[in-house]
N, C-alpha and C. Protein backbone atom coordinates (compact mmCIF):
# COMPACT_ATOMS: atom_id res chain seq x y z
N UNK A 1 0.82 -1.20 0.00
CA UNK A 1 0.00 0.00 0.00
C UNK A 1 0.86 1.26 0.00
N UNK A 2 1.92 1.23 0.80
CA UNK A 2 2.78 2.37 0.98
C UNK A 2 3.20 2.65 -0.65
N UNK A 3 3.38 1.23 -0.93
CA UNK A 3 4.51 2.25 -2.76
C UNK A 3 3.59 2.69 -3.52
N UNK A 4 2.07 2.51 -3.46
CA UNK A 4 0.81 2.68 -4.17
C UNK A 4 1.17 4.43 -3.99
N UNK A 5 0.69 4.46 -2.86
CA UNK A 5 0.71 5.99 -2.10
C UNK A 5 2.44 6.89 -2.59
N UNK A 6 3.49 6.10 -2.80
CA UNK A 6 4.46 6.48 -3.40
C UNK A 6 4.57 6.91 -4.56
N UNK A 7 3.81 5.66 -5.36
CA UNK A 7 3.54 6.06 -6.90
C UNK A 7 2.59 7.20 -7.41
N UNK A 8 2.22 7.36 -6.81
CA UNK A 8 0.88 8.47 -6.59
C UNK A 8 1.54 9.89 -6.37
N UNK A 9 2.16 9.75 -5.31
CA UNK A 9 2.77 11.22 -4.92
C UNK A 9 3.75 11.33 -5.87
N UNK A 10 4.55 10.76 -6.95
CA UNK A 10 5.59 11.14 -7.19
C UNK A 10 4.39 11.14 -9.24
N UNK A 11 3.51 10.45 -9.47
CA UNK A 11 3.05 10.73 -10.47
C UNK A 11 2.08 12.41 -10.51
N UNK A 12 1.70 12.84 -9.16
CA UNK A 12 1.33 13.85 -9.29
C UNK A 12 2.53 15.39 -8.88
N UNK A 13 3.40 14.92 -8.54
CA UNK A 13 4.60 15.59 -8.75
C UNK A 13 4.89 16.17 -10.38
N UNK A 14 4.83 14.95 -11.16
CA UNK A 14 4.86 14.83 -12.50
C UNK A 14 3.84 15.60 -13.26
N UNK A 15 2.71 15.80 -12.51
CA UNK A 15 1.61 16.82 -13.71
C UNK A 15 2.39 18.16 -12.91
N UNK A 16 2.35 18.38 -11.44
CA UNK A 16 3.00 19.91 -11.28
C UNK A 16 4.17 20.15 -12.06
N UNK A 17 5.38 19.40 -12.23
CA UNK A 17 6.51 19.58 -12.88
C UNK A 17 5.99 20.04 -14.41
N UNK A 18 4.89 19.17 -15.09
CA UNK A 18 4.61 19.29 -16.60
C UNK A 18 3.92 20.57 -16.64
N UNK A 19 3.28 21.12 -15.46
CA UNK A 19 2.21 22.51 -15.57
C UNK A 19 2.97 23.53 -15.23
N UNK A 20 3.92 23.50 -14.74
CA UNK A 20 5.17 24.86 -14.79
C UNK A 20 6.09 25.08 -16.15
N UNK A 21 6.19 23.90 -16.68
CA UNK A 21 6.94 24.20 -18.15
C UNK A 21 5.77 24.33 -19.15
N UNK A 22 4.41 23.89 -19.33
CA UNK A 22 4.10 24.93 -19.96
C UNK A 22 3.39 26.11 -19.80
N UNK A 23 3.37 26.64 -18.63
CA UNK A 23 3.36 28.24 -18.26
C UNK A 23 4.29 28.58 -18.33
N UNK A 24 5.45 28.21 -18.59
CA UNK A 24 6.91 28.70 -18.91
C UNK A 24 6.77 29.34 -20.54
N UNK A 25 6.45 28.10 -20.93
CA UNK A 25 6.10 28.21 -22.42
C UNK A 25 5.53 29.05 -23.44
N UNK A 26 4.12 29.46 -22.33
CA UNK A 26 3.14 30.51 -22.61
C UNK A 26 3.94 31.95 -22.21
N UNK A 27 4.03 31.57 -21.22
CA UNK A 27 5.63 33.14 -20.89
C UNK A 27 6.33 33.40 -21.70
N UNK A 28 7.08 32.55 -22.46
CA UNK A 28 7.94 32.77 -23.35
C UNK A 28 7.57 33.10 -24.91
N UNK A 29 6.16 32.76 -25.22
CA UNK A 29 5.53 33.21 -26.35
C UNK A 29 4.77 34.91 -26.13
N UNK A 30 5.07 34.51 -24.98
CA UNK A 30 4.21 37.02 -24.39
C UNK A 30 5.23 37.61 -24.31
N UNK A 31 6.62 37.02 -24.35
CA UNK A 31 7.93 37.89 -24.22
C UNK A 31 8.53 38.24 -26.10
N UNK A 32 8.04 36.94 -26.71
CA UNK A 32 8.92 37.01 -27.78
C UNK A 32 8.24 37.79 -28.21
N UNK A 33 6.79 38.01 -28.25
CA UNK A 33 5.38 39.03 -28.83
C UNK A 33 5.78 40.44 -28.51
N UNK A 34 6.39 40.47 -27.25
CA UNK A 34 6.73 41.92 -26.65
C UNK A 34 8.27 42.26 -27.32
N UNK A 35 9.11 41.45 -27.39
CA UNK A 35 10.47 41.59 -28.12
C UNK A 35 10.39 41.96 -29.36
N UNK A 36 9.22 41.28 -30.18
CA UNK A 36 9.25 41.55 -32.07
C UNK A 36 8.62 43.07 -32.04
N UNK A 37 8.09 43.73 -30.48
CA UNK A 37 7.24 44.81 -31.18
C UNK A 37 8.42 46.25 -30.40
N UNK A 38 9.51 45.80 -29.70
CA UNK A 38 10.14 46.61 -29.28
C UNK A 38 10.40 47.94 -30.36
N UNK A 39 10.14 48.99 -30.29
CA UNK A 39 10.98 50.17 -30.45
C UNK A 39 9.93 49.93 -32.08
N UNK A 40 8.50 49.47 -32.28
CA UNK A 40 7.87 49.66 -32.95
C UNK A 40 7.04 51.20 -32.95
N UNK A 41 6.93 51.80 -33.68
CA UNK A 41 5.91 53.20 -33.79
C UNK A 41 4.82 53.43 -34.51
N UNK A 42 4.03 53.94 -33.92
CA UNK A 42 2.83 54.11 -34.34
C UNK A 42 2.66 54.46 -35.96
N UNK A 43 1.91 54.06 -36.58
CA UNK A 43 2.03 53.88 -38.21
C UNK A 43 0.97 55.28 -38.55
N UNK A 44 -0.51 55.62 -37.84
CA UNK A 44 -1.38 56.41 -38.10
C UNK A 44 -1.46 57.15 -37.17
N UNK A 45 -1.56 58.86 -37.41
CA UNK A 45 -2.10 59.54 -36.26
C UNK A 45 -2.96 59.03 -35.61
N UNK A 46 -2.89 59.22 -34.16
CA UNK A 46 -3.66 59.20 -32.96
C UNK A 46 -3.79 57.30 -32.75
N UNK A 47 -3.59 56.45 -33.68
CA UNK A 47 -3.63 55.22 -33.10
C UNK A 47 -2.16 54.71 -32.55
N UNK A 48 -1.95 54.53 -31.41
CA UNK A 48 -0.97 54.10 -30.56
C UNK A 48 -0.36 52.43 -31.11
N UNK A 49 1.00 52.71 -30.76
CA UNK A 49 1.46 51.39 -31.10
C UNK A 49 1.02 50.21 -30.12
N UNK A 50 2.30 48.88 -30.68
CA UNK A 50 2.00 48.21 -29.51
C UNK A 50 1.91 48.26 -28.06
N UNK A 51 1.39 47.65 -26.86
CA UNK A 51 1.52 47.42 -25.96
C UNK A 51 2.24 46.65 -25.00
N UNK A 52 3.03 47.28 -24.24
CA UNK A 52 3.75 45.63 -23.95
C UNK A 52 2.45 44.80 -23.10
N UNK A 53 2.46 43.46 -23.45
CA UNK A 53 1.93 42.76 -22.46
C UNK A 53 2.97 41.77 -21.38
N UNK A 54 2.01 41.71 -20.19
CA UNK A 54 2.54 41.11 -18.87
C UNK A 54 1.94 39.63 -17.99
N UNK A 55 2.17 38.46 -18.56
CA UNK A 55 1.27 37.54 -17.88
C UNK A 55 1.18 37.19 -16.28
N UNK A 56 0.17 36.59 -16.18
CA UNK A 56 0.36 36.67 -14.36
C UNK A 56 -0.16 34.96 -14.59
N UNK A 57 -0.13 34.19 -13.43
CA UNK A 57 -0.17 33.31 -13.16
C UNK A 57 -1.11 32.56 -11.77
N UNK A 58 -1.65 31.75 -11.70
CA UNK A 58 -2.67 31.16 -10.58
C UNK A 58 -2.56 29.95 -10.71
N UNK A 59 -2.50 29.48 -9.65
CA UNK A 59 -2.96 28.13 -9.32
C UNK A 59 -3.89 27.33 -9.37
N UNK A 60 -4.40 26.02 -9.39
CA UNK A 60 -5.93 25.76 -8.68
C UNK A 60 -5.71 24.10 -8.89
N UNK A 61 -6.38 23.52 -7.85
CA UNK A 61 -6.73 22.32 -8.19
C UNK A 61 -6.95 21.46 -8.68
N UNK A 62 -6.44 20.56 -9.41
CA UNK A 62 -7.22 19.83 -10.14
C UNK A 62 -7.62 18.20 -9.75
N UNK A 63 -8.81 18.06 -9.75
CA UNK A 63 -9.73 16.72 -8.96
C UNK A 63 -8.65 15.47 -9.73
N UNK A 64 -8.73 15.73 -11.03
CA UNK A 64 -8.39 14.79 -12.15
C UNK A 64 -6.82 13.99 -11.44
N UNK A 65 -6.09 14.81 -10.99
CA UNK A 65 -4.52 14.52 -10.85
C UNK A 65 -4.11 14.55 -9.39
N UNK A 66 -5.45 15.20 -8.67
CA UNK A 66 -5.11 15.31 -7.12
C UNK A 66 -4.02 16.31 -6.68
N UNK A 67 -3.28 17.43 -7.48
CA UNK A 67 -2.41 18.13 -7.59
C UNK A 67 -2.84 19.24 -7.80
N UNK A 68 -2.33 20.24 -7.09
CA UNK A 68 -1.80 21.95 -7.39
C UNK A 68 -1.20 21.74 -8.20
N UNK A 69 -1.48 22.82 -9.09
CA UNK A 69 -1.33 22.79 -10.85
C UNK A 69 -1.53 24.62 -10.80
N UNK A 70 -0.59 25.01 -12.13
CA UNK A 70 0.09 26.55 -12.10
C UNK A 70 -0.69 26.66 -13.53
N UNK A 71 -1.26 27.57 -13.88
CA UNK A 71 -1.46 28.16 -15.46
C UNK A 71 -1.50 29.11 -15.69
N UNK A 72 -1.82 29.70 -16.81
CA UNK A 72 -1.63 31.34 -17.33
C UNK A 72 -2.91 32.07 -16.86
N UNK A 73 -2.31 33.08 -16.35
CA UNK A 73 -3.83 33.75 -15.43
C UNK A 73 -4.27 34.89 -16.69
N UNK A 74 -4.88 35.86 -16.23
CA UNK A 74 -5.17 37.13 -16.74
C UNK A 74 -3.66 37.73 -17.50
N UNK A 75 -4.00 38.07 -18.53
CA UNK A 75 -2.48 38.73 -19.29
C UNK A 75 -3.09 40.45 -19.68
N UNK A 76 -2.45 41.33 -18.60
CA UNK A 76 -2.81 42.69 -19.04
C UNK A 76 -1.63 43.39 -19.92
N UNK A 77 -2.04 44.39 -19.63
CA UNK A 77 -0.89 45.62 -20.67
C UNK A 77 -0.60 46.41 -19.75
N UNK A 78 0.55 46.69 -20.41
CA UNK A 78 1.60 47.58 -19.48
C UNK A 78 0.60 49.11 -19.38
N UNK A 79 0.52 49.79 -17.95
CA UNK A 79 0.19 50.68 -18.36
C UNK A 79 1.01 52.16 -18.65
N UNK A 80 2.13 51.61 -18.72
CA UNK A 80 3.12 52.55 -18.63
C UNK A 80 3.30 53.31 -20.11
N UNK A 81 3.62 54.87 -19.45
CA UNK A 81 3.02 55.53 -21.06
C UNK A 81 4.35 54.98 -22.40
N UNK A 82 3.75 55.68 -23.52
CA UNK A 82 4.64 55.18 -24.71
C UNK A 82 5.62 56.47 -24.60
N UNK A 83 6.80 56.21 -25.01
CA UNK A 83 7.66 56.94 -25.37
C UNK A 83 7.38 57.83 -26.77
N UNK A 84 7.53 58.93 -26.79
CA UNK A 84 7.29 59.91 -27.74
C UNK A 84 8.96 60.67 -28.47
N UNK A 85 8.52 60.57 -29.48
CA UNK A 85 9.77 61.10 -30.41
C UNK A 85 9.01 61.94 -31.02
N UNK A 86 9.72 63.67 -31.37
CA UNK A 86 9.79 64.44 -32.07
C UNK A 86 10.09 64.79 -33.28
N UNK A 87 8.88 64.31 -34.73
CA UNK A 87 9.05 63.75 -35.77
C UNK A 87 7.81 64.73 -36.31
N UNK A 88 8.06 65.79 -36.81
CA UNK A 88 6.25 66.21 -37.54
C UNK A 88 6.95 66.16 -38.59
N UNK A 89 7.56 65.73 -39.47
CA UNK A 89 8.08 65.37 -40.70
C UNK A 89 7.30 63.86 -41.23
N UNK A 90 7.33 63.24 -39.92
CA UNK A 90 6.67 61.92 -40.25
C UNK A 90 5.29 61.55 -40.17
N UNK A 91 4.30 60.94 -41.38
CA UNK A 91 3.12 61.22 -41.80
C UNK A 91 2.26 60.51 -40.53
N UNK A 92 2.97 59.61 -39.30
CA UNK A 92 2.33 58.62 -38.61
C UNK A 92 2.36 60.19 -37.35
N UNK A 93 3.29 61.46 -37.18
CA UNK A 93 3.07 62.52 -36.33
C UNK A 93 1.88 62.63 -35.86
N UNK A 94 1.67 62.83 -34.31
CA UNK A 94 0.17 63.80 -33.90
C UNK A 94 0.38 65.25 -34.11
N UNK A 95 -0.68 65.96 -33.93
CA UNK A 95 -1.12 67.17 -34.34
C UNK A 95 -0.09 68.39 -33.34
N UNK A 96 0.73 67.13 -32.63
CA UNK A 96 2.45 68.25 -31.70
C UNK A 96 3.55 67.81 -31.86
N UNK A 97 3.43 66.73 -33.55
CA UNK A 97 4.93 66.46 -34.04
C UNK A 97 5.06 64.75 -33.68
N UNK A 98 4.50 64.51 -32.80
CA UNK A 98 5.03 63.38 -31.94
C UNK A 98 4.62 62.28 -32.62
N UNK A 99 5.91 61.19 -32.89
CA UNK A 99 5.24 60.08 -32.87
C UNK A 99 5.85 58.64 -31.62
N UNK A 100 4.28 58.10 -31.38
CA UNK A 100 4.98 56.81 -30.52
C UNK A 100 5.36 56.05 -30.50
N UNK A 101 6.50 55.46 -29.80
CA UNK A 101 7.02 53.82 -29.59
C UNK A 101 6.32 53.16 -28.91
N UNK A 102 6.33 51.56 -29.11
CA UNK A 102 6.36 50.84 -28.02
C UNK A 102 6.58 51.10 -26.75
N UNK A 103 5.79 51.00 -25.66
CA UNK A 103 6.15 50.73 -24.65
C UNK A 103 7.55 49.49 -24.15
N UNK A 104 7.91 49.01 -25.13
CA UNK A 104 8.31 47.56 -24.42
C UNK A 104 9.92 48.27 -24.31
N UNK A 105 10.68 47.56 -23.54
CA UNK A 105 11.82 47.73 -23.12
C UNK A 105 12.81 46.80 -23.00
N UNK A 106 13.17 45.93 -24.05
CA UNK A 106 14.29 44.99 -24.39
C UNK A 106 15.07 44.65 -23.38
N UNK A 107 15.83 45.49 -22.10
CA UNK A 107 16.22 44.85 -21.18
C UNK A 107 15.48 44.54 -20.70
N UNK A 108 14.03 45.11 -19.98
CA UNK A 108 13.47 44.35 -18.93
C UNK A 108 12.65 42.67 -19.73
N UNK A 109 12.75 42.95 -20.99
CA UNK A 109 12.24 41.26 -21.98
C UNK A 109 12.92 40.30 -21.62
N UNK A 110 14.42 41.00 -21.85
CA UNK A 110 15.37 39.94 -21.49
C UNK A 110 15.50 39.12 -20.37
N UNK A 111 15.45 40.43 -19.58
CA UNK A 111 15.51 39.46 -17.90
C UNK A 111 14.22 38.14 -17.81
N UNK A 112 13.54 38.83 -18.33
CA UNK A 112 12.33 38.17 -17.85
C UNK A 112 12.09 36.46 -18.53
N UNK A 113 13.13 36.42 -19.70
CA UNK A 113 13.15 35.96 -20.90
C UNK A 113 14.20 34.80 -20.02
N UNK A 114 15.05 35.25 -19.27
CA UNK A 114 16.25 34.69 -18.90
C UNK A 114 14.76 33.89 -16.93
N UNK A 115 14.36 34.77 -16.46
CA UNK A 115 13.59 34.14 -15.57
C UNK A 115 12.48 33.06 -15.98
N UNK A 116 12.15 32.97 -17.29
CA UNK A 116 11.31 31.74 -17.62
C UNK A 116 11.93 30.75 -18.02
N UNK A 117 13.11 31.10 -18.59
CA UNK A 117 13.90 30.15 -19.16
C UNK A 117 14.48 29.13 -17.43
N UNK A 118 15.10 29.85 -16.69
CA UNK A 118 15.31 29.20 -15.93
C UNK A 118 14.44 28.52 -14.75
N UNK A 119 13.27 28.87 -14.74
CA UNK A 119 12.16 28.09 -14.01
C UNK A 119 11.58 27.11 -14.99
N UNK A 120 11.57 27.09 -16.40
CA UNK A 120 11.32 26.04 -17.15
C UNK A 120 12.28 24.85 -16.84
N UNK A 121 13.58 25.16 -16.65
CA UNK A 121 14.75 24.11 -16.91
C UNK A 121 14.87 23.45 -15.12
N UNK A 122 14.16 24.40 -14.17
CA UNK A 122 13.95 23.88 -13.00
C UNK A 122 12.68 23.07 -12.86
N UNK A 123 12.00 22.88 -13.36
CA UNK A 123 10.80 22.09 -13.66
C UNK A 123 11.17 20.99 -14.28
N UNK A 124 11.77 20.82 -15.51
CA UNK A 124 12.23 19.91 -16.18
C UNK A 124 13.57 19.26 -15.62
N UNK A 125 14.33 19.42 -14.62
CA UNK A 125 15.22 18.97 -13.63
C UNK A 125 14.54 18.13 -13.15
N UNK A 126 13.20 18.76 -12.20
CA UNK A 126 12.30 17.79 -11.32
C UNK A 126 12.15 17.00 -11.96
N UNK A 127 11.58 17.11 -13.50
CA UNK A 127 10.50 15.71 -14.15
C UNK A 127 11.32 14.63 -14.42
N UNK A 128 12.88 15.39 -14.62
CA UNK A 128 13.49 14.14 -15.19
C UNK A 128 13.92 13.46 -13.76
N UNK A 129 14.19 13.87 -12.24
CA UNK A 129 14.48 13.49 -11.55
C UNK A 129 13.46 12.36 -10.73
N UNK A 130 12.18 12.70 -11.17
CA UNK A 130 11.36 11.73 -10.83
C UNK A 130 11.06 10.87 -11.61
N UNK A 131 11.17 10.58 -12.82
CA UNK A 131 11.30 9.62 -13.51
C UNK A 131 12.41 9.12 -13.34
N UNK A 132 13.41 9.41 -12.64
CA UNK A 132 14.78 8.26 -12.50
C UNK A 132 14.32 7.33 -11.24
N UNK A 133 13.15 8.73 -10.36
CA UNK A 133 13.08 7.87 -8.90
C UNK A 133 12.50 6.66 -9.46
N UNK A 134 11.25 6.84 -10.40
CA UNK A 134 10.18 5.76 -10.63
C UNK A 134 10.90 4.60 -11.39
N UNK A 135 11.95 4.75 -12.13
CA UNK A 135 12.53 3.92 -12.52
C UNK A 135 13.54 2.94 -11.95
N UNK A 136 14.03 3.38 -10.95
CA UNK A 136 14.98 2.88 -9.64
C UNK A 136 13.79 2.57 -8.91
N UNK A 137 12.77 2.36 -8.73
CA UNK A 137 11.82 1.72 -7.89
C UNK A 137 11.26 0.84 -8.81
N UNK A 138 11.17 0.47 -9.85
CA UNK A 138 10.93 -0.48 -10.93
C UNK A 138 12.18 -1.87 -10.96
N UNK A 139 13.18 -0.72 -10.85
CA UNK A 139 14.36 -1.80 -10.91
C UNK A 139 14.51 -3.00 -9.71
N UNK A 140 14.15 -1.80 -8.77
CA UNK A 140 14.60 -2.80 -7.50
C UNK A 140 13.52 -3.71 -6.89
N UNK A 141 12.05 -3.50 -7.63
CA UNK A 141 10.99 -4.38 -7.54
C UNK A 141 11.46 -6.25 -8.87
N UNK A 142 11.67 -5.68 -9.61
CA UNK A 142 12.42 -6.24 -10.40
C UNK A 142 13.74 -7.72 -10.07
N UNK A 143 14.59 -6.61 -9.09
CA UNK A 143 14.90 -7.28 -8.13
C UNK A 143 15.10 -8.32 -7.47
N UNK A 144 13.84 -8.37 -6.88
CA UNK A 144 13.57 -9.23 -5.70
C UNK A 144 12.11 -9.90 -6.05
């Protein structure tokens, strides 16, 4: 009964380990979205460029696996204003010269880029580490 209860805890280990790499995943597809639009500018008066977006993350239950499980929560926009350049030469100008960039900011992508990356590869440490456990408990049933 005990290795039942073993196999159990270490297979639902295995959906948390699998539900952090792909919220890693989804992280890493809102960063590259925010990276391709860096230092983009507004094309038409008065319509604003991109936005950076910011994902957030929640937890919750799941009956199915008996495990706390992580996924992609609400994904807002930065509300931080756009940077303005002094351009009334350029046809995308507002009516005081200005035209806007992106909000997004390439170092702070990066970091962030470098923080999913490494909570992905810490997740995937675990998964592979519990599949060595489950397999060294195979062996040694095997065994005997």
């Amino acid at each position: 009964m005990a290795l039942d209860k073993a196999q159990t805890t270490l297979t639902r280990a295995l959906y948390v380990a699998t539900s952090g790499m792909v919220v890693q995943n989804k992280r890493m597809l809102i960063i590259s979205e925010n990276l391709a639009n860096a230092g983009v500018k507004n094309t038409v008066p008065g319509v604003m460029p991109y936005r950076r977006r910011i994902p957030s993350f929640k937890t919750f239950y799941d009956k199915k696996t008996k495990a706390e499980l992580i996924t992609l929560g609400k994904i807002r926009d930065d509300k931080s204003p756009f940077p303005k350049v002094f351009a009334p030469e350029d046809p995308a100008a507002d009516k005081n010269g200005f035209v806007y960039e992106s909000n997004v900011k390439s170092v702070l992508e990066m970091s962030d880029m470098r923080e999913a990356s490494r909570s992905h590869e810490g997740n995937l440490k675990v998964y592979e580490r519990i599949l060595a456990m489950l397999q060294n408990t195979i062996n040694l049933l095997k065994n005997n």
